[in-house]
PDB file of N, CA and C in Angstrom:
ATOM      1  N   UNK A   1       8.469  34.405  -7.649  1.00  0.00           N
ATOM      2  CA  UNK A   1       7.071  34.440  -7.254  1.00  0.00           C
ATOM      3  C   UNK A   1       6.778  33.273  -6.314  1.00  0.00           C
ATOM      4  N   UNK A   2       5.937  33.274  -5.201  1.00  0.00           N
ATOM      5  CA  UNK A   2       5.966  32.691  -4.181  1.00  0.00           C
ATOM      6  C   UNK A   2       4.827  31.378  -4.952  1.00  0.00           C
ATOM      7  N   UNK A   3       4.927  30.410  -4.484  1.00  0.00           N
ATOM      8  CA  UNK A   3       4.110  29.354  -4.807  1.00  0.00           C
ATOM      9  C   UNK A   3       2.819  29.375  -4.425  1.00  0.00           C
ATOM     10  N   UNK A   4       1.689  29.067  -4.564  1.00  0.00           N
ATOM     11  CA  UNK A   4       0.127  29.325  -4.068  1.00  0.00           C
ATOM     12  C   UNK A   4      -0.036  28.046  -3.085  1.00  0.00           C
ATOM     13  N   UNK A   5      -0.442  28.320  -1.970  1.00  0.00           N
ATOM     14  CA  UNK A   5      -0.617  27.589  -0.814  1.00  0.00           C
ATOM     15  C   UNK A   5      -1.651  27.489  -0.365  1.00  0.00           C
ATOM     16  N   UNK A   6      -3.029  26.557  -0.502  1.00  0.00           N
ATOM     17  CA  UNK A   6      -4.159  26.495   0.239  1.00  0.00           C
ATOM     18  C   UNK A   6      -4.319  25.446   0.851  1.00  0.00           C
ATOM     19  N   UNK A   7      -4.366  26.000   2.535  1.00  0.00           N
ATOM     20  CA  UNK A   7      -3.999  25.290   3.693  1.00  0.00           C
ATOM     21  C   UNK A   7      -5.731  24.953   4.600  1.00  0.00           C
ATOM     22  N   UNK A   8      -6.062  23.813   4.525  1.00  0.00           N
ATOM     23  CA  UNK A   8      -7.420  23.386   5.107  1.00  0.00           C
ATOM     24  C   UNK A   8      -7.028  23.629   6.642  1.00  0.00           C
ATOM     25  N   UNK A   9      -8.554  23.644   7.170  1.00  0.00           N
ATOM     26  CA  UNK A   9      -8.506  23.801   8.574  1.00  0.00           C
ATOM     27  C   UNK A   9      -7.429  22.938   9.493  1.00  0.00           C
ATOM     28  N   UNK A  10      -7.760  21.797   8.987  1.00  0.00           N
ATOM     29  CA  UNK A  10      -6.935  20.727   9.715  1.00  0.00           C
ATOM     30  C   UNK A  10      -5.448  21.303  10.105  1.00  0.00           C
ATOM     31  N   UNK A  11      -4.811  21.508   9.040  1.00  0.00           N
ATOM     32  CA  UNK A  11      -3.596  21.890   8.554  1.00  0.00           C
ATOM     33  C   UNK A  11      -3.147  23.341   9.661  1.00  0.00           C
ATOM     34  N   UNK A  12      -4.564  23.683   9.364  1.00  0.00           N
ATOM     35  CA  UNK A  12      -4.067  25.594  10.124  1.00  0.00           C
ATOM     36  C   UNK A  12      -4.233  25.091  11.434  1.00  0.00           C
ATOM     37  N   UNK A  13      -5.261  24.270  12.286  1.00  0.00           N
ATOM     38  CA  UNK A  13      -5.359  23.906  13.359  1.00  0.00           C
ATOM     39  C   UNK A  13      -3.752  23.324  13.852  1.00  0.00           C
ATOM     40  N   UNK A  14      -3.377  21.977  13.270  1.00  0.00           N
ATOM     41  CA  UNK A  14      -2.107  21.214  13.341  1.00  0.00           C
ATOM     42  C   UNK A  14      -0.805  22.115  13.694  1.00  0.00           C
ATOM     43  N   UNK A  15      -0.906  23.332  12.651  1.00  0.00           N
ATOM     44  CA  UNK A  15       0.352  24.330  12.687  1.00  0.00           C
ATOM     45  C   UNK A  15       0.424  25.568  14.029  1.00  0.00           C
ATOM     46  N   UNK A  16      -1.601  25.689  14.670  1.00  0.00           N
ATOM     47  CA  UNK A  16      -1.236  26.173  15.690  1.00  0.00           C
ATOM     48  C   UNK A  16      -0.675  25.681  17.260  1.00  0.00           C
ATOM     49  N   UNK A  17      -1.163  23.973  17.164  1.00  0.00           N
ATOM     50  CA  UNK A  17      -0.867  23.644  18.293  1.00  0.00           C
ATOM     51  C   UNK A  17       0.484  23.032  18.447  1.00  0.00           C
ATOM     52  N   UNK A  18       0.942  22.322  17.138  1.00  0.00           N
ATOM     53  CA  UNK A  18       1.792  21.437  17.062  1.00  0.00           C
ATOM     54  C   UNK A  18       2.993  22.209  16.241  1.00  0.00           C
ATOM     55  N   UNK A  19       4.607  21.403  16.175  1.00  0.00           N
ATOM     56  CA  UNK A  19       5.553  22.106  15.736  1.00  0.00           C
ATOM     57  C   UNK A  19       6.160  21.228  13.979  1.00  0.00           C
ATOM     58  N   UNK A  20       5.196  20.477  13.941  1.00  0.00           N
ATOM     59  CA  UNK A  20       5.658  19.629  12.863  1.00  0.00           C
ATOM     60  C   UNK A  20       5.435  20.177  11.203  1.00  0.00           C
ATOM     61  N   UNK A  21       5.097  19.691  10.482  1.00  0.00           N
ATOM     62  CA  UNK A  21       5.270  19.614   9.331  1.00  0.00           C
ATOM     63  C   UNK A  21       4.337  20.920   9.136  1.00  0.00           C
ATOM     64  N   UNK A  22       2.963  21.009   8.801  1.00  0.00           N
ATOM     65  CA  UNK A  22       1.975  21.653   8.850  1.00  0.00           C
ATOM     66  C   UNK A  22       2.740  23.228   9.143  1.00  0.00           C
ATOM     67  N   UNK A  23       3.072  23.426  10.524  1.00  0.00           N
ATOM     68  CA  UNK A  23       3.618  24.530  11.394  1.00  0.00           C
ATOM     69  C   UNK A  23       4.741  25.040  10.450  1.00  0.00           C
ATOM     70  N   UNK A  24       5.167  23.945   9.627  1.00  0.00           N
ATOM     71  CA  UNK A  24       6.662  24.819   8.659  1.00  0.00           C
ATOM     72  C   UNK A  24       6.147  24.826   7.412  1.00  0.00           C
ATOM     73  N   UNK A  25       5.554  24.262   7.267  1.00  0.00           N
ATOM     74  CA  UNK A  25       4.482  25.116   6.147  1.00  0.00           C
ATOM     75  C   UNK A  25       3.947  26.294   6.146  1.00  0.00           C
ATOM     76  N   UNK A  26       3.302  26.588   7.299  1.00  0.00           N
ATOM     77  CA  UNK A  26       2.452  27.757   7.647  1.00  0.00           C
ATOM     78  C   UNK A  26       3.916  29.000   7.651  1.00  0.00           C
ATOM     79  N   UNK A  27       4.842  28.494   8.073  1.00  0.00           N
ATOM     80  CA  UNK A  27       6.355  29.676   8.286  1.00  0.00           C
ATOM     81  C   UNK A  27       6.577  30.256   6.846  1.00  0.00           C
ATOM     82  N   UNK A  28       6.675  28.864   5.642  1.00  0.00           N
ATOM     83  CA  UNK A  28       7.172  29.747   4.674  1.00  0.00           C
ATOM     84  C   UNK A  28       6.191  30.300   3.724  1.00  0.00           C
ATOM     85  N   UNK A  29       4.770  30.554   4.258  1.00  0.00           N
ATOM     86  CA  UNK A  29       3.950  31.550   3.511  1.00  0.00           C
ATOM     87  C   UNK A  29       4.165  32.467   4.744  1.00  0.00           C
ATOM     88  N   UNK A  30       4.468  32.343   6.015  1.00  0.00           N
ATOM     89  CA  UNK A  30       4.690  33.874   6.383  1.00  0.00           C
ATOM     90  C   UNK A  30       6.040  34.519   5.717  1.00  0.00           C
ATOM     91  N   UNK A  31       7.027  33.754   5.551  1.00  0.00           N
ATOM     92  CA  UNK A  31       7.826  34.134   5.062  1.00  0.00           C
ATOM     93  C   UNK A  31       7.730  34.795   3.545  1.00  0.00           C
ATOM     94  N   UNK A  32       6.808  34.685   2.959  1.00  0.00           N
ATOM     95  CA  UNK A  32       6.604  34.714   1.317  1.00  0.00           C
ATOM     96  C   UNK A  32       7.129  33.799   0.584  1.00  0.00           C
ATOM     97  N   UNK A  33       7.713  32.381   1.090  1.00  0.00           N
ATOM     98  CA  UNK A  33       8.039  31.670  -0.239  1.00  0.00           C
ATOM     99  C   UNK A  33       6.830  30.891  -0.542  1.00  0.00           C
ATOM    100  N   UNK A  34       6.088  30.660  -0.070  1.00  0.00           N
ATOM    101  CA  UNK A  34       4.481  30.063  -0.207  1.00  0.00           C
ATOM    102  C   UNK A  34       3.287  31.082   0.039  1.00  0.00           C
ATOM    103  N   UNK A  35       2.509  31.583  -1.222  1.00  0.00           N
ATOM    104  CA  UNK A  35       1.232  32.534  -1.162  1.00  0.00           C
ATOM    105  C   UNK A  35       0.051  31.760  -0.623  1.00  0.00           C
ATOM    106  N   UNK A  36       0.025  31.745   0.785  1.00  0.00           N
ATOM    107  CA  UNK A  36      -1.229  30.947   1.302  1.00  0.00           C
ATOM    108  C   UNK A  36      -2.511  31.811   0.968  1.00  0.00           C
ATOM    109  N   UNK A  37      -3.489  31.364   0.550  1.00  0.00           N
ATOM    110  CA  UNK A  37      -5.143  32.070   0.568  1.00  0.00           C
ATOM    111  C   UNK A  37      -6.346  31.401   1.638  1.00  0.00           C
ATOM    112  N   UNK A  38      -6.733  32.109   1.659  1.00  0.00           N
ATOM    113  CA  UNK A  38      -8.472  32.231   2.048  1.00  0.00           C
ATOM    114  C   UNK A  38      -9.193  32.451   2.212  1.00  0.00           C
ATOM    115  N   UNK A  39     -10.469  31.654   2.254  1.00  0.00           N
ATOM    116  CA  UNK A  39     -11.684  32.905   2.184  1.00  0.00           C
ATOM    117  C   UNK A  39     -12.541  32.426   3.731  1.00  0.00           C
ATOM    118  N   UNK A  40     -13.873  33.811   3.416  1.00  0.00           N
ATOM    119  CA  UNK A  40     -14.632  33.548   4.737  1.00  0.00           C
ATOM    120  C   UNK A  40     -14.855  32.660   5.295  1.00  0.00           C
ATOM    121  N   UNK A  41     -15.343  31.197   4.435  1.00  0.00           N
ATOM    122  CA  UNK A  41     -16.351  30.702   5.072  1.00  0.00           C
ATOM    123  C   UNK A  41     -14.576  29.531   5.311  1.00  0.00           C
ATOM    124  N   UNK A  42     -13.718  29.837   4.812  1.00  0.00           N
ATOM    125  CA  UNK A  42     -12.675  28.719   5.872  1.00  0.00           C
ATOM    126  C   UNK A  42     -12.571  29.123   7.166  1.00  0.00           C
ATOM    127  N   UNK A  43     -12.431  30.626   7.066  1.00  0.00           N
ATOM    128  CA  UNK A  43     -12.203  31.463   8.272  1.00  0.00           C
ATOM    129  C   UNK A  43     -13.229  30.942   9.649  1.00  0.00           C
ATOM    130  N   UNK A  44     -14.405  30.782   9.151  1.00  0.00           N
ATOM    131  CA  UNK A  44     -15.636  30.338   9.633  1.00  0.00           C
ATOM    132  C   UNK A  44     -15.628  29.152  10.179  1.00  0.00           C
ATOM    133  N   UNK A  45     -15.079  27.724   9.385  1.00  0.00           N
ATOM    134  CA  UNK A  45     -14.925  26.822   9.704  1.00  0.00           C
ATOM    135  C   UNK A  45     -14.055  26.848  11.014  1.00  0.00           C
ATOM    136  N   UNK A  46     -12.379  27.201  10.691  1.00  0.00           N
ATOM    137  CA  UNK A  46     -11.301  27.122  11.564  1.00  0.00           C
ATOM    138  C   UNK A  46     -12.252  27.842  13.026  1.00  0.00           C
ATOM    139  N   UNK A  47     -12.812  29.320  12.951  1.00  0.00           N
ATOM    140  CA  UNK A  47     -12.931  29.624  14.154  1.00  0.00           C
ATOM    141  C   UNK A  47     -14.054  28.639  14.909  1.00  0.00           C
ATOM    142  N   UNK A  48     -14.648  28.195  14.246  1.00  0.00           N
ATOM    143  CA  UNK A  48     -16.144  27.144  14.776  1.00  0.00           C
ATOM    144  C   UNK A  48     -15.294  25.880  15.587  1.00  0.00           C
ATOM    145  N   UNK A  49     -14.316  25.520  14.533  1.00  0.00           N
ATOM    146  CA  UNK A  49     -13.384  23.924  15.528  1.00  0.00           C
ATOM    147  C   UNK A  49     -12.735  24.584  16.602  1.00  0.00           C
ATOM    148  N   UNK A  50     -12.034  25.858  16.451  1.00  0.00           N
ATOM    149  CA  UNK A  50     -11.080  26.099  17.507  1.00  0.00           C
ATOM    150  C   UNK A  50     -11.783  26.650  18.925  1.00  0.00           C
ATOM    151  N   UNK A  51     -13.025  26.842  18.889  1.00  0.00           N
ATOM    152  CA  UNK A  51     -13.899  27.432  19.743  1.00  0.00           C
ATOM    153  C   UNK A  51     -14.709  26.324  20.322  1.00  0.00           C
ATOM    154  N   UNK A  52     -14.619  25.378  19.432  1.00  0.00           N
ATOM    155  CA  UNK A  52     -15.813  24.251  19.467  1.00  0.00           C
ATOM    156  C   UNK A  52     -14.724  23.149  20.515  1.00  0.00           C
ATOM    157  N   UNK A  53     -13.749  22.679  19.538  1.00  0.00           N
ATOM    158  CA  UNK A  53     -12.915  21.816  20.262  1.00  0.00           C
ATOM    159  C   UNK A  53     -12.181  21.777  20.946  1.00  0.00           C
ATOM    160  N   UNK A  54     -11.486  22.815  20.715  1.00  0.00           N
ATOM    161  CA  UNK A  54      -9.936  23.537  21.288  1.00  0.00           C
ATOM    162  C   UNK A  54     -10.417  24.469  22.777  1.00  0.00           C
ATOM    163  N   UNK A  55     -11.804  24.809  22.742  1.00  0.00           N
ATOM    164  CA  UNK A  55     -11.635  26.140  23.837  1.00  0.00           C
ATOM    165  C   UNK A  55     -11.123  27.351  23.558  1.00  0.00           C
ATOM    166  N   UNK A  56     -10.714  28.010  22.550  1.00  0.00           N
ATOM    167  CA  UNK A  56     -10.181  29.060  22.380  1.00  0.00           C
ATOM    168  C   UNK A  56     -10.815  29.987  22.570  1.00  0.00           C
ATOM    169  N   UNK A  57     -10.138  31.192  23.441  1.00  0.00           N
ATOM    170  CA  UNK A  57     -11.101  32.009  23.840  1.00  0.00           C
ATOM    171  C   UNK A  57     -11.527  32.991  22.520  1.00  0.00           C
ATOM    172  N   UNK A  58     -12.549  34.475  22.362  1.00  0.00           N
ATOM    173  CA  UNK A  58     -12.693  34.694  21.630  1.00  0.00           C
ATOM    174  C   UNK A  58     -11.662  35.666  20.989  1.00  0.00           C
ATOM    175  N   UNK A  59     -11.148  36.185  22.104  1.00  0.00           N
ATOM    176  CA  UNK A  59      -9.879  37.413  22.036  1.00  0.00           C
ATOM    177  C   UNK A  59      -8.741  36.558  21.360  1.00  0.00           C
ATOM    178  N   UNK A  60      -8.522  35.076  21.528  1.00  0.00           N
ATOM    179  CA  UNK A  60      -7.278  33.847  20.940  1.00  0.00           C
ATOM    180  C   UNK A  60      -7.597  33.790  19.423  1.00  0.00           C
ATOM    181  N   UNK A  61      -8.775  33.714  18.897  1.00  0.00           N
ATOM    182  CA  UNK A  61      -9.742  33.494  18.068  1.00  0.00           C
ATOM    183  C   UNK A  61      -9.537  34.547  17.159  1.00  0.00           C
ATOM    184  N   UNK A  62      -9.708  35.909  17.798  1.00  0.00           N
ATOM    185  CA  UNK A  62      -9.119  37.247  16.582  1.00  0.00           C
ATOM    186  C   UNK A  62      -8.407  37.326  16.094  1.00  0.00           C
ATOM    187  N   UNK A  63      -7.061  36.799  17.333  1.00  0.00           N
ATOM    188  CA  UNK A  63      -5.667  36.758  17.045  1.00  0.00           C
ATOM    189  C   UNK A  63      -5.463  36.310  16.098  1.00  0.00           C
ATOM    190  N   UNK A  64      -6.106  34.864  15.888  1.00  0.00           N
ATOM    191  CA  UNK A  64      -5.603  33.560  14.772  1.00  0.00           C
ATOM    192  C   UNK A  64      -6.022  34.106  13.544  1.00  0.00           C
ATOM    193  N   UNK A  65      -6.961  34.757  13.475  1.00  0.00           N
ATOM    194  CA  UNK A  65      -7.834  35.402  12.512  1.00  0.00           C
ATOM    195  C   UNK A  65      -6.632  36.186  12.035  1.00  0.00           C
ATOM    196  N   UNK A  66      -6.316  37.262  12.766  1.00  0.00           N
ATOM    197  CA  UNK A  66      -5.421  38.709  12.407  1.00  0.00           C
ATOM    198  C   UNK A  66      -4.128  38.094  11.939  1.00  0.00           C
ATOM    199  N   UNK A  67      -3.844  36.663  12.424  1.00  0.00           N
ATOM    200  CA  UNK A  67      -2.583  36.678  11.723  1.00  0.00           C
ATOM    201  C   UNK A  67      -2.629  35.953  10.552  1.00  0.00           C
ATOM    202  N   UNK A  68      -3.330  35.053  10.183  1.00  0.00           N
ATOM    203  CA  UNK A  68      -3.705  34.577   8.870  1.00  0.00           C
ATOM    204  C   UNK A  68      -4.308  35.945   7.993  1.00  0.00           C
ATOM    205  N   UNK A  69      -4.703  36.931   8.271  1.00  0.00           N
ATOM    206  CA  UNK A  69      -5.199  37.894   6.905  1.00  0.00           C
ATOM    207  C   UNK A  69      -3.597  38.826   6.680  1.00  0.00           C
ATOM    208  N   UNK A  70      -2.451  38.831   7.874  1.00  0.00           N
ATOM    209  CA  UNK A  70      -1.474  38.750   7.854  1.00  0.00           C
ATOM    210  C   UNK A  70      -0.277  38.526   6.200  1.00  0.00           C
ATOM    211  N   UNK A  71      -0.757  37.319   6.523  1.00  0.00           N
ATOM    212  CA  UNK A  71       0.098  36.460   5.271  1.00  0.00           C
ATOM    213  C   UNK A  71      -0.539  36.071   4.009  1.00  0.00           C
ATOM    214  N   UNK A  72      -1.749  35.995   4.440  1.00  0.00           N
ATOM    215  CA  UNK A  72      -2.761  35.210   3.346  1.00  0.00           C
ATOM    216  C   UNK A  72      -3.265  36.458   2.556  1.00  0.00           C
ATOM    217  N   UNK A  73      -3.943  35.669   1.378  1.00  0.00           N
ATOM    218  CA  UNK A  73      -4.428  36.321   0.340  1.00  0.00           C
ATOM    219  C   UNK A  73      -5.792  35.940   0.476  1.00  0.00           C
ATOM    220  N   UNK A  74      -6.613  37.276   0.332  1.00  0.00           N
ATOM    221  CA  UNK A  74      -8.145  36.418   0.580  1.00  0.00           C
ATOM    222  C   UNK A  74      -9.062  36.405  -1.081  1.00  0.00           C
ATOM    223  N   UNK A  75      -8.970  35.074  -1.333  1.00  0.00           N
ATOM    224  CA  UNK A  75      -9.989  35.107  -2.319  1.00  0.00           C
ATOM    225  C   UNK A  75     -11.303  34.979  -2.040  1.00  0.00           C
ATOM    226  N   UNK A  76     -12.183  34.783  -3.150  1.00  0.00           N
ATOM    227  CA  UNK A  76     -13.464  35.105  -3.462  1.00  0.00           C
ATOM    228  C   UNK A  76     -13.725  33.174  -4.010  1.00  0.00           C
ATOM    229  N   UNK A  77     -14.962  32.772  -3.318  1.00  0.00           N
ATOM    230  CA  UNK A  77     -14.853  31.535  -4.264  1.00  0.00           C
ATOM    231  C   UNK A  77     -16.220  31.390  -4.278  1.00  0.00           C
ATOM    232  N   UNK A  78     -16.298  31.596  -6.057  1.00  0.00           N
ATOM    233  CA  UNK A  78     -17.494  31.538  -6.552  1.00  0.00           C
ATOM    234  C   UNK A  78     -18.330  30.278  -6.768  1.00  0.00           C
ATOM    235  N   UNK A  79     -19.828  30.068  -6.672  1.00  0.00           N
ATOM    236  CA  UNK A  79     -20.514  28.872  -6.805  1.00  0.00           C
ATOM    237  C   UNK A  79     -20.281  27.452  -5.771  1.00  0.00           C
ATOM    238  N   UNK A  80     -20.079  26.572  -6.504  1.00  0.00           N
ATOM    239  CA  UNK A  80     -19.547  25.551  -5.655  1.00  0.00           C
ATOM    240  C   UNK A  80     -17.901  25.050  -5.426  1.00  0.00           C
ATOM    241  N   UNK A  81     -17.869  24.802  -4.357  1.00  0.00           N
ATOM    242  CA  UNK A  81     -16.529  24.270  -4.058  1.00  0.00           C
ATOM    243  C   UNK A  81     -16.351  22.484  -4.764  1.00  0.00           C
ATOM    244  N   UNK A  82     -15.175  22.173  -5.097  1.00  0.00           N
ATOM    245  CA  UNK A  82     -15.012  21.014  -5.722  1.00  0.00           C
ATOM    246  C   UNK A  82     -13.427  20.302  -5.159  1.00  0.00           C
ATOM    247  N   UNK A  83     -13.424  19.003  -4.038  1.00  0.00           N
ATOM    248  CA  UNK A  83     -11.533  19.171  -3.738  1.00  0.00           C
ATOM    249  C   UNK A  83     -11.402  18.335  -4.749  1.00  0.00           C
ATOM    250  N   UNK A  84     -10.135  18.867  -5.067  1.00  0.00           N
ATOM    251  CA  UNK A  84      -9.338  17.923  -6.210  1.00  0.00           C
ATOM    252  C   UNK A  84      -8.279  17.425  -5.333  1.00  0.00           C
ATOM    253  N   UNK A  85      -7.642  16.559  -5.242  1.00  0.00           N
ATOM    254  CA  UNK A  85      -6.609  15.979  -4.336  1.00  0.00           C
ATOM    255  C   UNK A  85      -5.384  15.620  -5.391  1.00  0.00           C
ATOM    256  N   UNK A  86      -4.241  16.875  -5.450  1.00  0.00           N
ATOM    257  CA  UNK A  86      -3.126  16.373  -6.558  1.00  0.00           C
ATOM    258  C   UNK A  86      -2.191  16.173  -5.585  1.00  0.00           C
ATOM    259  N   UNK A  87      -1.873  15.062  -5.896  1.00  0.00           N
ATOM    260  CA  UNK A  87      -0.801  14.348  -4.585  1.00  0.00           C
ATOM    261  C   UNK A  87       0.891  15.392  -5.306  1.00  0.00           C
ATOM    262  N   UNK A  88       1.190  15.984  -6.872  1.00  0.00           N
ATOM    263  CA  UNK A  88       2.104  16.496  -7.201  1.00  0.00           C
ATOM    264  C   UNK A  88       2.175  17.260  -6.086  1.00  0.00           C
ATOM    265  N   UNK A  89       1.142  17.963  -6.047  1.00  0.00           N
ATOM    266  CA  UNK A  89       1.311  19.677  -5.612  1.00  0.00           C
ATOM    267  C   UNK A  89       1.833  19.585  -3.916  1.00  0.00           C
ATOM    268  N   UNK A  90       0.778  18.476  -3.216  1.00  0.00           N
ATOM    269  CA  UNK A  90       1.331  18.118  -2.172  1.00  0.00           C
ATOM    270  C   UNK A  90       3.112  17.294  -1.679  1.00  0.00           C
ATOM    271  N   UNK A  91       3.572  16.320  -2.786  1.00  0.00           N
ATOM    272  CA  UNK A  91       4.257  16.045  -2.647  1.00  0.00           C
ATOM    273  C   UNK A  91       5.855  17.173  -2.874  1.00  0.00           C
ATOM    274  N   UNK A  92       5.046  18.703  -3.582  1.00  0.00           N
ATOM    275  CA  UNK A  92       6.503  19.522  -3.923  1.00  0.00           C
ATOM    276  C   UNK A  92       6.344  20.333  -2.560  1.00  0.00           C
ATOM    277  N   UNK A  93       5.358  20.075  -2.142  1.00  0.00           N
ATOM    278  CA  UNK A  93       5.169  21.471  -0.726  1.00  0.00           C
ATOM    279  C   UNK A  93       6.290  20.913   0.173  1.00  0.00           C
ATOM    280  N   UNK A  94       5.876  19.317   0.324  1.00  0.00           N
ATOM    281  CA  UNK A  94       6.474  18.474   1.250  1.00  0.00           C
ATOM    282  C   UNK A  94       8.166  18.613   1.236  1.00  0.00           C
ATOM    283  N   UNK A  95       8.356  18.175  -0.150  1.00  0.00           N
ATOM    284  CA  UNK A  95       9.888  18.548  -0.078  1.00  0.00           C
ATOM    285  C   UNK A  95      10.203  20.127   0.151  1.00  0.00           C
ATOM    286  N   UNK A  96       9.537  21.065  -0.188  1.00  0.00           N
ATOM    287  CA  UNK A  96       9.977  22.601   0.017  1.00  0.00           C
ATOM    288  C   UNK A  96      10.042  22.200   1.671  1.00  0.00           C
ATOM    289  N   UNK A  97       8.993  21.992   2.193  1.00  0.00           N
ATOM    290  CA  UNK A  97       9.313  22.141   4.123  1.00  0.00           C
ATOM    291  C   UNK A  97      10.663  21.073   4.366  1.00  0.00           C
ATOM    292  N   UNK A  98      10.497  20.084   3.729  1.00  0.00           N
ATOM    293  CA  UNK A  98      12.057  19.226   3.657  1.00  0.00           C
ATOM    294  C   UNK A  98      13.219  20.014   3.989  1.00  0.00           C
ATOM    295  N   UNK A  99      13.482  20.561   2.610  1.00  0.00           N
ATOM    296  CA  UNK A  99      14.557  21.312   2.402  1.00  0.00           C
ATOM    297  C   UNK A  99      14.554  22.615   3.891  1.00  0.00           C
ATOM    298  N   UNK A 100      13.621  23.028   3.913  1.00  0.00           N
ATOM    299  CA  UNK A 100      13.771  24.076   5.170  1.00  0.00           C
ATOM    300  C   UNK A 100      14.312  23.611   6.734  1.00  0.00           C
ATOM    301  N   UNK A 101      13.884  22.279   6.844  1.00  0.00           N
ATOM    302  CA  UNK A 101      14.022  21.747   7.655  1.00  0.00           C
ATOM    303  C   UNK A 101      15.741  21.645   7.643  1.00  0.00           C
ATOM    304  N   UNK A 102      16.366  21.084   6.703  1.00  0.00           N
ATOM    305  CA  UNK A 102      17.799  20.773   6.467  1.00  0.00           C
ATOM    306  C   UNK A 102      18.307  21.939   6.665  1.00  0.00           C
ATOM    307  N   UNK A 103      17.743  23.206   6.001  1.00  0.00           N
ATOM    308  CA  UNK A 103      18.609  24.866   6.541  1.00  0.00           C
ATOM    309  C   UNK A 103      18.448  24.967   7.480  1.00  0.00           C
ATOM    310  N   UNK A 104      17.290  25.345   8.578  1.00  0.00           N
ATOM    311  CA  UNK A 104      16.975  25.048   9.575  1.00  0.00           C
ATOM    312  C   UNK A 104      17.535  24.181  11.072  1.00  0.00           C
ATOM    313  N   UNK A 105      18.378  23.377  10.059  1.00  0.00           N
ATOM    314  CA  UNK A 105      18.984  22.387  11.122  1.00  0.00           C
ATOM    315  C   UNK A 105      20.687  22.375  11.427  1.00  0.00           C
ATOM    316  N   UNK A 106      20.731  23.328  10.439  1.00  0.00           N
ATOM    317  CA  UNK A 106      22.363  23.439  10.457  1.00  0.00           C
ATOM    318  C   UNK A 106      22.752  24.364  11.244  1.00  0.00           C
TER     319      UNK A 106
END
């Protein structure tokens, strides 16, 4: 079973422009070893920065859209939002893109 992956704007922004860490993250929930989710109002956010900051046109904008509902799982998030910051969860993602990186490189 693939691991649950919820990836903030920053993160989805980072992985479209750039090739680093973020970007091989985003690979192995396309791949299915990471179940990335999300819901509207991230969707909302990401397209507002990438339009806002980036210039992206609106047709670039669908795209990014169409390929995140792609891979992702869209939940529902009820009431209020609350971040919890578990450095575990982050620190096992980190080594999973680690390790990819090392297959990856051979």
């Amino acid at each position: 079973m693939a691991e649950p992956a919820v990836f903030d704007t920053n993160v989805l922004i980072s992985a479209l422009l750039w090739r680093g860490a973020p970007y091989r993250a985003v690979l192995l929930a396309q791949a299915k070893i990471a179940q990335a989710v999300y819901c509207d109002s991230m969707l909302a956010e990401l397209t507002g920065k990438l339009r806002e900051k980036f210039g992206f046109s609106e047709n670039r904008l669908q795209a990014v859209v169409y390929q995140i509902r792609q891979y992702a799982e869209k939940v529902e998030i009820p009431g209020t939002l609350r971040v919890v910051k578990d450095g575990c969860e982050r620190h096992r993602l980190r080594r999973r893109v680690a390790r990819t990186d090392r297959v990856s490189d051979e």
